[in-house]
Protein backbone atom coordinates (compact mmCIF):
# COMPACT_ATOMS: atom_id res chain seq x y z
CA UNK A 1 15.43 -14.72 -4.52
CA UNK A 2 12.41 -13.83 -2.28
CA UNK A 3 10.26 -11.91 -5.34
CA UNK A 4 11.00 -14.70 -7.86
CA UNK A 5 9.01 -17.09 -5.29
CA UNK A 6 6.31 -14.37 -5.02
CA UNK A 7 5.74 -14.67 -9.07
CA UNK A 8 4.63 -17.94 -8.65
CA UNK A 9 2.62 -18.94 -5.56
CA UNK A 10 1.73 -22.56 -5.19
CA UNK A 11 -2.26 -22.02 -5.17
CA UNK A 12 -3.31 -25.40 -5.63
CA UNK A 13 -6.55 -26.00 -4.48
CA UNK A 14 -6.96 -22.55 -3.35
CA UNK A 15 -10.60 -21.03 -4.74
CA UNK A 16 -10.46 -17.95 -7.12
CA UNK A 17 -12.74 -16.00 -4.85
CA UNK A 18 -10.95 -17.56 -1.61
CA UNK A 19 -10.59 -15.11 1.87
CA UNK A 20 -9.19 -15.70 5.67
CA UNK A 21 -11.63 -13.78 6.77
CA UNK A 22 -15.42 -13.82 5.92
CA UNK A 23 -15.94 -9.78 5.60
CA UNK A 24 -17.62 -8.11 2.82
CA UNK A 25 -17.64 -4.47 2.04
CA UNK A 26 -15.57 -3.72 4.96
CA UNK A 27 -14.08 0.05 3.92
CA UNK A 28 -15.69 3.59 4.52
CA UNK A 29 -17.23 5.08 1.29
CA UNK A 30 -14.77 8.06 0.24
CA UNK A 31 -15.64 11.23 1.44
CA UNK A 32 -13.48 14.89 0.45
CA UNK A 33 -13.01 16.39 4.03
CA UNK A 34 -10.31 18.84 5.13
CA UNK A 35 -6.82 17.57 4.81
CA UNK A 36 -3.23 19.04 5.10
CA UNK A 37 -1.30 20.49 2.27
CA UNK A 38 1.26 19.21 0.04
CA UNK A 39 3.42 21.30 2.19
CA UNK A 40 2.45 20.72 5.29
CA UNK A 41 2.53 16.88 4.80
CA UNK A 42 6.53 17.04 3.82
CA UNK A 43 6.99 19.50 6.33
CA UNK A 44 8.25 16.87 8.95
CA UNK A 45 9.62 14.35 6.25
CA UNK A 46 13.20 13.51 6.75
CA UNK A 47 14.06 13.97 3.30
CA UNK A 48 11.71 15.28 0.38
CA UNK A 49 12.47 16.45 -3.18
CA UNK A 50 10.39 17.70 -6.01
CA UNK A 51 7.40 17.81 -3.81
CA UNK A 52 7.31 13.57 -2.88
CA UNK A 53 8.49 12.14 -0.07
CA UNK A 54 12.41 10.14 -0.65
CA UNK A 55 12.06 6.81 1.11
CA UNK A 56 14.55 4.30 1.37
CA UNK A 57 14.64 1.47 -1.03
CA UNK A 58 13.28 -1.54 0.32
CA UNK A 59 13.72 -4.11 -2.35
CA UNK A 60 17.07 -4.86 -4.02
């Protein structure tokens, strides 16, 4: 199926190092700021259980 063909892309002649798009160091250094809690974030979540968020399963 679809994630046997993802184990074993044909990267033939592709370079190690290789990207579409020429950017370097492109992400925000990580900074602690003021955030919601664990409660708050499931709050709105459809369905929740143990304290994580139940999502449906994606890949069979």
């Amino acid at each position: 199926g679809y994630i046997e063909k993802l184990k074993q892309p044909d990267v033939a002649g592709v370079e190690p190092t290789a990207h579409a798009v020429p950017l370097i160091n492109v992400t925000r250094p990580d900074a602690v700021g003021v955030s919601l809690s664990q409660e708050e974030a499931l709050r709105n979540a459809p369905a929740s259980a143990s304290g994580l968020f139940i999502v449906p399963k994606i890949v069979e």
